[in-house]
N, C-alpha and C. Protein backbone atom coordinates (compact mmCIF):
# COMPACT_ATOMS: atom_id res chain seq x y z
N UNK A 1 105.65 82.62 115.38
CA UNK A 1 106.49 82.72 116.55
C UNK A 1 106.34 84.11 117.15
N UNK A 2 106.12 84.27 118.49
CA UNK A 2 105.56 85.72 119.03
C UNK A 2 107.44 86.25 119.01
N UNK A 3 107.14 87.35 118.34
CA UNK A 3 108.28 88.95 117.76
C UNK A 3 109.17 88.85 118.77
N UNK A 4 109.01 88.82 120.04
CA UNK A 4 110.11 88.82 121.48
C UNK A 4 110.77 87.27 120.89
N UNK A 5 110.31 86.34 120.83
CA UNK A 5 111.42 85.62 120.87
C UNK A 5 112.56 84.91 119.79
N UNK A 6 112.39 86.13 118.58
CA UNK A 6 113.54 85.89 117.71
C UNK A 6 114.80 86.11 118.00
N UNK A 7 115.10 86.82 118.93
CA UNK A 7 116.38 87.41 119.52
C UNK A 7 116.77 87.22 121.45
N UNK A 8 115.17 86.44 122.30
CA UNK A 8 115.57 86.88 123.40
C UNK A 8 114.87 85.15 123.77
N UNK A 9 115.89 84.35 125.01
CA UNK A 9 115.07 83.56 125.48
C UNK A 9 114.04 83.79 126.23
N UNK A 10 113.04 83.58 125.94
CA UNK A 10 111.50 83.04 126.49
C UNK A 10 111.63 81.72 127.00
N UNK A 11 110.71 82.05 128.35
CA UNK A 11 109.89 80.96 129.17
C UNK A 11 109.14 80.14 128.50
N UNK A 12 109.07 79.26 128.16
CA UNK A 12 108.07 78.44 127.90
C UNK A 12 107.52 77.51 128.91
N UNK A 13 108.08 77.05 129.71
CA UNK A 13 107.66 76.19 130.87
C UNK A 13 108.84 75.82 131.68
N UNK A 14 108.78 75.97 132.92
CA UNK A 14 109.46 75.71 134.00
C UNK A 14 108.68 74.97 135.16
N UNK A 15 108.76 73.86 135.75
CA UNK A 15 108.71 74.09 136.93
C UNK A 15 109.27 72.91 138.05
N UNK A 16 109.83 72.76 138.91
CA UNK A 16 110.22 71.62 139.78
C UNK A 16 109.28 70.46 140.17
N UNK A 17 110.54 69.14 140.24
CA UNK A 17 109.24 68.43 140.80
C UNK A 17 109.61 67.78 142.33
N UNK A 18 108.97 66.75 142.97
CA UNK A 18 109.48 66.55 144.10
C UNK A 18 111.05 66.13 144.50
N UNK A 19 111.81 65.63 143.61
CA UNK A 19 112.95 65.54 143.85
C UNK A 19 114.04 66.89 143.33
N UNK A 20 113.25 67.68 143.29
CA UNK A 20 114.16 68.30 143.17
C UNK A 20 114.96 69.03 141.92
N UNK A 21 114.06 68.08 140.72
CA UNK A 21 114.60 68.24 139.44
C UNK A 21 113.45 68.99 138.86
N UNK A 22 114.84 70.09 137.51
CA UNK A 22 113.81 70.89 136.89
C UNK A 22 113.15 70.13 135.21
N UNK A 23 112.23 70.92 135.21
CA UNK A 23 111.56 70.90 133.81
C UNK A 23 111.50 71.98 133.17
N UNK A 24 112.37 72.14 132.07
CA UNK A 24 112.73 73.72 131.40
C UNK A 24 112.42 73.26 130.05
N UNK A 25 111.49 74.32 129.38
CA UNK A 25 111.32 74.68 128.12
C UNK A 25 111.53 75.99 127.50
N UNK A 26 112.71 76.39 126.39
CA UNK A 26 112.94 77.93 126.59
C UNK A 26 112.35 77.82 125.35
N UNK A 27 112.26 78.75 124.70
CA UNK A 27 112.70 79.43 123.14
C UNK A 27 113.79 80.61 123.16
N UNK A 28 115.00 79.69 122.20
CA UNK A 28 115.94 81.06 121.77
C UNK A 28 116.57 81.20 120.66
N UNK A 29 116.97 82.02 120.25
CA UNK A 29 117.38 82.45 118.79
C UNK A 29 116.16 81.60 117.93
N UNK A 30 114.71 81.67 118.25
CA UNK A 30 114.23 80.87 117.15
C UNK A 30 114.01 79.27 117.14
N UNK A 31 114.58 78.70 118.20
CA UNK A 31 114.41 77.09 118.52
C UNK A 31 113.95 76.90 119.86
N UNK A 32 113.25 75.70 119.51
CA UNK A 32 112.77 75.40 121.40
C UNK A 32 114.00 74.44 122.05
N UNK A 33 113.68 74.37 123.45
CA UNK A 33 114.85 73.82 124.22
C UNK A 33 114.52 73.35 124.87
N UNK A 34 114.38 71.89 125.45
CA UNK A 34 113.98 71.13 126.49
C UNK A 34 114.98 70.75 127.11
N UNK A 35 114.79 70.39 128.34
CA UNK A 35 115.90 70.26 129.50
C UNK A 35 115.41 69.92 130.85
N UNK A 36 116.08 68.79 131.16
CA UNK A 36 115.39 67.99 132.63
C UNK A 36 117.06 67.77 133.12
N UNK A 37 117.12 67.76 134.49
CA UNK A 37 117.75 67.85 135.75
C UNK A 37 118.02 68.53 136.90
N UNK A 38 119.04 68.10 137.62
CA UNK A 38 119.04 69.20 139.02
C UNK A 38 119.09 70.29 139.01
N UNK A 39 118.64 71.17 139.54
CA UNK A 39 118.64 72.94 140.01
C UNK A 39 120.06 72.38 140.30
N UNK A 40 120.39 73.66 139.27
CA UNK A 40 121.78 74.55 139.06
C UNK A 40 122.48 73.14 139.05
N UNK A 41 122.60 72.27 138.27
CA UNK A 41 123.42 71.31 137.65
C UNK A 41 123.48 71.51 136.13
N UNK A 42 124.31 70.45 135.63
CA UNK A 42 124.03 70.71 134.12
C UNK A 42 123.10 69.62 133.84
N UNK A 43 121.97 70.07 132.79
CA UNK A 43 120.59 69.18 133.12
C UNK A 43 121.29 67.37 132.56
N UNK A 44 120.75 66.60 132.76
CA UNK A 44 120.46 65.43 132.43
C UNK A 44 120.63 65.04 130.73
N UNK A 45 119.50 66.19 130.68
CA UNK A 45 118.88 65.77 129.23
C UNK A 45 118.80 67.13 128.56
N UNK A 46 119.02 67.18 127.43
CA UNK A 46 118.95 68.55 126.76
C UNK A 46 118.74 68.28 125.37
N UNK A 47 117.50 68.85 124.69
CA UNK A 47 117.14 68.67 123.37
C UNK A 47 116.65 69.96 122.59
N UNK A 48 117.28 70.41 122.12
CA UNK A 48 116.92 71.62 120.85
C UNK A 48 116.19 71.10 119.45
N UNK A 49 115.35 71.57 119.29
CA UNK A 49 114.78 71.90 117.69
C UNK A 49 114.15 72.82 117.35
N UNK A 50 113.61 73.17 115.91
CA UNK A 50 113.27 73.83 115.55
C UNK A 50 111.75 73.88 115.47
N UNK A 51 110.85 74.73 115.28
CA UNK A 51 109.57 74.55 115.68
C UNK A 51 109.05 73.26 114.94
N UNK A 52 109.49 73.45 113.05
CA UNK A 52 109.23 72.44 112.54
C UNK A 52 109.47 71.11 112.65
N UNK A 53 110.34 71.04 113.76
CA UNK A 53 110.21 69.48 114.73
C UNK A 53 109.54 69.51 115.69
N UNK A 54 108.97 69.74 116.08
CA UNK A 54 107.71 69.92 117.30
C UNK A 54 106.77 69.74 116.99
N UNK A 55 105.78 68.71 117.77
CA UNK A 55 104.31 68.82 117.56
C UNK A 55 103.73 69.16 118.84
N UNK A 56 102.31 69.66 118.70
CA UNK A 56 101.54 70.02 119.49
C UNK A 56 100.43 69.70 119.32
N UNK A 57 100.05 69.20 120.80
CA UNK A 57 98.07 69.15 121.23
C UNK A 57 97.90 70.10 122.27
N UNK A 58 96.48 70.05 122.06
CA UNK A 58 95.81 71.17 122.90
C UNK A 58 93.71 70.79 122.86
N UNK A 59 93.41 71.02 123.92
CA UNK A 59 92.00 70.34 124.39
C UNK A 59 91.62 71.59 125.08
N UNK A 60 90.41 71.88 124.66
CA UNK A 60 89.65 72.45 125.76
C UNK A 60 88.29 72.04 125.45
N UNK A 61 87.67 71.96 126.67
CA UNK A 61 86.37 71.13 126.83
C UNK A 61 85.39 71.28 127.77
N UNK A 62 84.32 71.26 127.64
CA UNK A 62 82.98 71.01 128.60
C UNK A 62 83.36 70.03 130.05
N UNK A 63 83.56 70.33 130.86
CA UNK A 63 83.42 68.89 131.24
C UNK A 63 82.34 69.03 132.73
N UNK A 64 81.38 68.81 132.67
CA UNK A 64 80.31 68.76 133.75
C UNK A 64 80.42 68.42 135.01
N UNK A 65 81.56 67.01 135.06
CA UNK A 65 81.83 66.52 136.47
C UNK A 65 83.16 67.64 137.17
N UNK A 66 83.37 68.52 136.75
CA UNK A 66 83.93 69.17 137.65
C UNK A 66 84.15 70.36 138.44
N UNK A 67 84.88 71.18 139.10
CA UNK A 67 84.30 72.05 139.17
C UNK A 67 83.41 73.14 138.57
N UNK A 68 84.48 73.78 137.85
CA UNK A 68 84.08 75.09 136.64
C UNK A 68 83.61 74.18 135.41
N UNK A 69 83.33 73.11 135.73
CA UNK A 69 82.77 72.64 134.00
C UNK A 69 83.27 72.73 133.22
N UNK A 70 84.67 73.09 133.04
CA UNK A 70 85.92 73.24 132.06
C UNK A 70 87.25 72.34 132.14
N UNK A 71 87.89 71.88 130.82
CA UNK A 71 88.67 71.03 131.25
C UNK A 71 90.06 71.15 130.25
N UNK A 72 91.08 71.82 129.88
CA UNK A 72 92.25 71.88 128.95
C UNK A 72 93.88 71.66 128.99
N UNK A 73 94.20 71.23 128.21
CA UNK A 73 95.70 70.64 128.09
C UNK A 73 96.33 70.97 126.69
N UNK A 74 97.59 71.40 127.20
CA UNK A 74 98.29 71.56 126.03
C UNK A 74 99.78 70.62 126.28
N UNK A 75 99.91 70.24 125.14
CA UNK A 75 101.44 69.34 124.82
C UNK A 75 101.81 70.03 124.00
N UNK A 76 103.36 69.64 124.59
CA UNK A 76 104.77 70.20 123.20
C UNK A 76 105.78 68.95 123.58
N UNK A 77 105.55 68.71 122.27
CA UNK A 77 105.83 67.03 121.81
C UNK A 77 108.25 67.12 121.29
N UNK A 78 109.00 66.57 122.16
CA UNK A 78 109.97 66.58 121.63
C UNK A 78 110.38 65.46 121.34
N UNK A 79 110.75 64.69 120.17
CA UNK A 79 111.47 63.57 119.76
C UNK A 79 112.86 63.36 119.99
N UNK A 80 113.51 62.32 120.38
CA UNK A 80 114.92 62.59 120.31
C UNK A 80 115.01 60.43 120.20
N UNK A 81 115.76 60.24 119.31
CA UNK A 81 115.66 59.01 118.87
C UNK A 81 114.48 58.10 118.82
N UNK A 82 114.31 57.21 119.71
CA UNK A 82 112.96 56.29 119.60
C UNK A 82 112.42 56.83 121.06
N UNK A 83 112.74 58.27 121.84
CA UNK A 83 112.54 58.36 122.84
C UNK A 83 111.17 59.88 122.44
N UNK A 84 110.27 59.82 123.22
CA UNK A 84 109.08 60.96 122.93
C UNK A 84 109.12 61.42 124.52
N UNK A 85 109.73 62.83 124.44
CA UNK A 85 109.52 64.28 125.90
C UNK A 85 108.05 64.51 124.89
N UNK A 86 107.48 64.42 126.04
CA UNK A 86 105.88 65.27 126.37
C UNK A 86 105.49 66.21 127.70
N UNK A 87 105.94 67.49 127.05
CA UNK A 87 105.67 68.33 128.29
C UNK A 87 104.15 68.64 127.88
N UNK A 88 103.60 68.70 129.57
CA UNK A 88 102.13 69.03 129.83
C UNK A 88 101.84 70.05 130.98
N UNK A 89 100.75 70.21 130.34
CA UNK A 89 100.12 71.21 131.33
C UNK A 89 98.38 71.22 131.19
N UNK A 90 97.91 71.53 132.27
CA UNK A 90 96.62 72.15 131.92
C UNK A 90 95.24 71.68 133.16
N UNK A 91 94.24 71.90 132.98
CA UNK A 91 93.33 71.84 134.02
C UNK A 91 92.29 71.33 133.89
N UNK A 92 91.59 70.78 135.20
CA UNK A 92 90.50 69.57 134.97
C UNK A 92 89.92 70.56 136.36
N UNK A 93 89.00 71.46 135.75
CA UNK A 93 88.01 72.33 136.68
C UNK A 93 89.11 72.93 136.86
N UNK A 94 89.34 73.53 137.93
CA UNK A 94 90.60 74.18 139.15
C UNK A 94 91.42 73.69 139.44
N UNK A 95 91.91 72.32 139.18
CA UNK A 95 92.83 71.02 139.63
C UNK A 95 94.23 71.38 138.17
N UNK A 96 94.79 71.67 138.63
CA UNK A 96 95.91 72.17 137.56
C UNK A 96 97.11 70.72 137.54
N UNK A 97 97.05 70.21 136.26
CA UNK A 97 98.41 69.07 136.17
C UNK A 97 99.23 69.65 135.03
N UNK A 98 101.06 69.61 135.60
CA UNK A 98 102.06 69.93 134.61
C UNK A 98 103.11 69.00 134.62
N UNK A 99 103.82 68.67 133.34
CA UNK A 99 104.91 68.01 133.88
C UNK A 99 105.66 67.35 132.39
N UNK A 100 106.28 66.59 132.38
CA UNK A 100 106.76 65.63 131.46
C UNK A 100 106.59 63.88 131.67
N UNK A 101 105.81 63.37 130.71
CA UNK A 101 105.80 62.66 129.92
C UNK A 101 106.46 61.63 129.49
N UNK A 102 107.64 60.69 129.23
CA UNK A 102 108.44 59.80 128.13
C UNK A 102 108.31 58.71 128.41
N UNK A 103 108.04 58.66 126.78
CA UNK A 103 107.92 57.66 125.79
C UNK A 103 109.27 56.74 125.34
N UNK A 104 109.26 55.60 125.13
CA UNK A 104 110.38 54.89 124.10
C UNK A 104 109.34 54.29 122.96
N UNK A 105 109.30 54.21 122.06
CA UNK A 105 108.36 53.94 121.22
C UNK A 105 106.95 54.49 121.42
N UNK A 106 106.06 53.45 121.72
CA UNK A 106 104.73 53.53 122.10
C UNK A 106 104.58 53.39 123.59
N UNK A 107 105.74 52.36 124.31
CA UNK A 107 105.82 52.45 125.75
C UNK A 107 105.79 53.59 126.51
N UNK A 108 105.00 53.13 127.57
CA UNK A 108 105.30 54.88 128.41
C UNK A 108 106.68 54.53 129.77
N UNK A 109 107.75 55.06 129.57
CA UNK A 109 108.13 55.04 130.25
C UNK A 109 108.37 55.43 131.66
N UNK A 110 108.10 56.91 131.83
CA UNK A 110 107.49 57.35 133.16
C UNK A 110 106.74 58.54 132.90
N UNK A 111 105.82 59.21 134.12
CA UNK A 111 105.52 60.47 134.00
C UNK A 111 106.06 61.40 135.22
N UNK A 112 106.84 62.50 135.04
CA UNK A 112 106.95 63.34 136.01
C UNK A 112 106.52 64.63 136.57
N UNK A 113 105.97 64.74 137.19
CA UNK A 113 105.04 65.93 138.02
C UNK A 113 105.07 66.75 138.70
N UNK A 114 104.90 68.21 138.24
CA UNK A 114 105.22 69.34 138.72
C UNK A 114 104.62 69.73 140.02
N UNK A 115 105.52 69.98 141.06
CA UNK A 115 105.28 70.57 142.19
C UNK A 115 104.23 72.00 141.53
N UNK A 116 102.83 72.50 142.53
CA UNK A 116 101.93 72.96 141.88
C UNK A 116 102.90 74.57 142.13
N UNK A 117 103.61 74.62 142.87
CA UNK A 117 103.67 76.14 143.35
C UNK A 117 105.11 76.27 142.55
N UNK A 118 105.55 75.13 141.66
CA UNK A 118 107.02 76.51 141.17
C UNK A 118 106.72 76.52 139.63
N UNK A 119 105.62 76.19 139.23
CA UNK A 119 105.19 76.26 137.37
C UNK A 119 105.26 77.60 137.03
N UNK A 120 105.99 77.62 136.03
CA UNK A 120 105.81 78.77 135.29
C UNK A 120 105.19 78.50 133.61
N UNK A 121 104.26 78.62 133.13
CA UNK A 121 103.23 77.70 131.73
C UNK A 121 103.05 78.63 131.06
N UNK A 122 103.38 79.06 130.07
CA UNK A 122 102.80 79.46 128.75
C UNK A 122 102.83 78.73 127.47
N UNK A 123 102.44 77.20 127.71
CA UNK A 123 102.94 76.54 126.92
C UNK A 123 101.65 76.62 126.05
N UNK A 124 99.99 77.07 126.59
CA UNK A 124 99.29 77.60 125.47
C UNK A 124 99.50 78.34 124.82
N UNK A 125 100.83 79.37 124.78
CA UNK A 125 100.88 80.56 123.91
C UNK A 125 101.78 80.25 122.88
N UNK A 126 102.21 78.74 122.97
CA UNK A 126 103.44 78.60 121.85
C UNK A 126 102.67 77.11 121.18
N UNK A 127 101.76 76.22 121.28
CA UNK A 127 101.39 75.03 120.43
C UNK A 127 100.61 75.96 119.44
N UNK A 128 100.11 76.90 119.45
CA UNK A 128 99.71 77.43 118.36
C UNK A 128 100.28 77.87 117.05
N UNK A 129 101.72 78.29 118.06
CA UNK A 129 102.36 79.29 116.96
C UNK A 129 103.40 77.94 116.12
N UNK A 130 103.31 76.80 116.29
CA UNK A 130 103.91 75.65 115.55
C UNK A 130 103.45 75.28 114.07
N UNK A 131 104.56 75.50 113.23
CA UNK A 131 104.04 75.32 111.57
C UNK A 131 103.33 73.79 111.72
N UNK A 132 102.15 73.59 110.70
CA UNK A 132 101.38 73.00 110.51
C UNK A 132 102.43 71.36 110.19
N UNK A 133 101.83 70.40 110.83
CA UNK A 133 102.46 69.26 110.46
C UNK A 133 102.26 68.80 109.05
């Protein structure tokens, strides 16, 4: 876990989508925090755990058909009953996609998508730092 955020909330991912609603991932005192709803409401949805409930993917890749020939994504996986938050991020050439994800089982229930200009992503700097499943 990077030293700043044993004591201070960290950004982990923010950003709006077309209606209006946010996508917040903090770290504080040591736990992550997910949270979907309206700017400056009280969110919708709100899920805390500890890293050791979190999983993470992460891709980076060759990819020829596109621009820069590069292609990466990172997930931070939150469970909360039979329901799976999948926040995303990441890039296909220069083409940047962020957002959330949910799941009810194996079903996908919807995906929601970050307006490109209010992301705030360091969500590569934290699937790493997640204890080993």
């Amino acid at each position: 876990m990077p030293a700043a955020a044993a004591s201070h909330t960290v950004t982990v991912f923010h950003c709006v989508n077309k209606d209006k609603k946010v996508i917040d991932v903090i770290l504080k005192d040591g736990r992550y925090n997910y949270s979907f709803g309206k700017i400056d409401k009280v969110a919708d949805i709100s899920i805390d755990r500890a890293p050791a409930q979190l999983t993470s993917n992460y891709l980076n890749t060759r990819a020829a058909d596109t621009d820069t020939g590069t292609a990466s994504s990172y997930e931070l996986n939150f469970m909360n009953g039979d329901y799976h938050y999948q926040v995303f991020s990441g890039y296909t050439g220069s083409r940047y996609d962020g957002g959330v994800t949910v799941y009810k089982g194996d079903k996908l229930i919807t995906t929601v998508n970050c307006l490109p200009d209010t992301v705030v992503d360091y969500l590569a700097e934290h699937v790493f730092d997640l204890p080993e499943a």
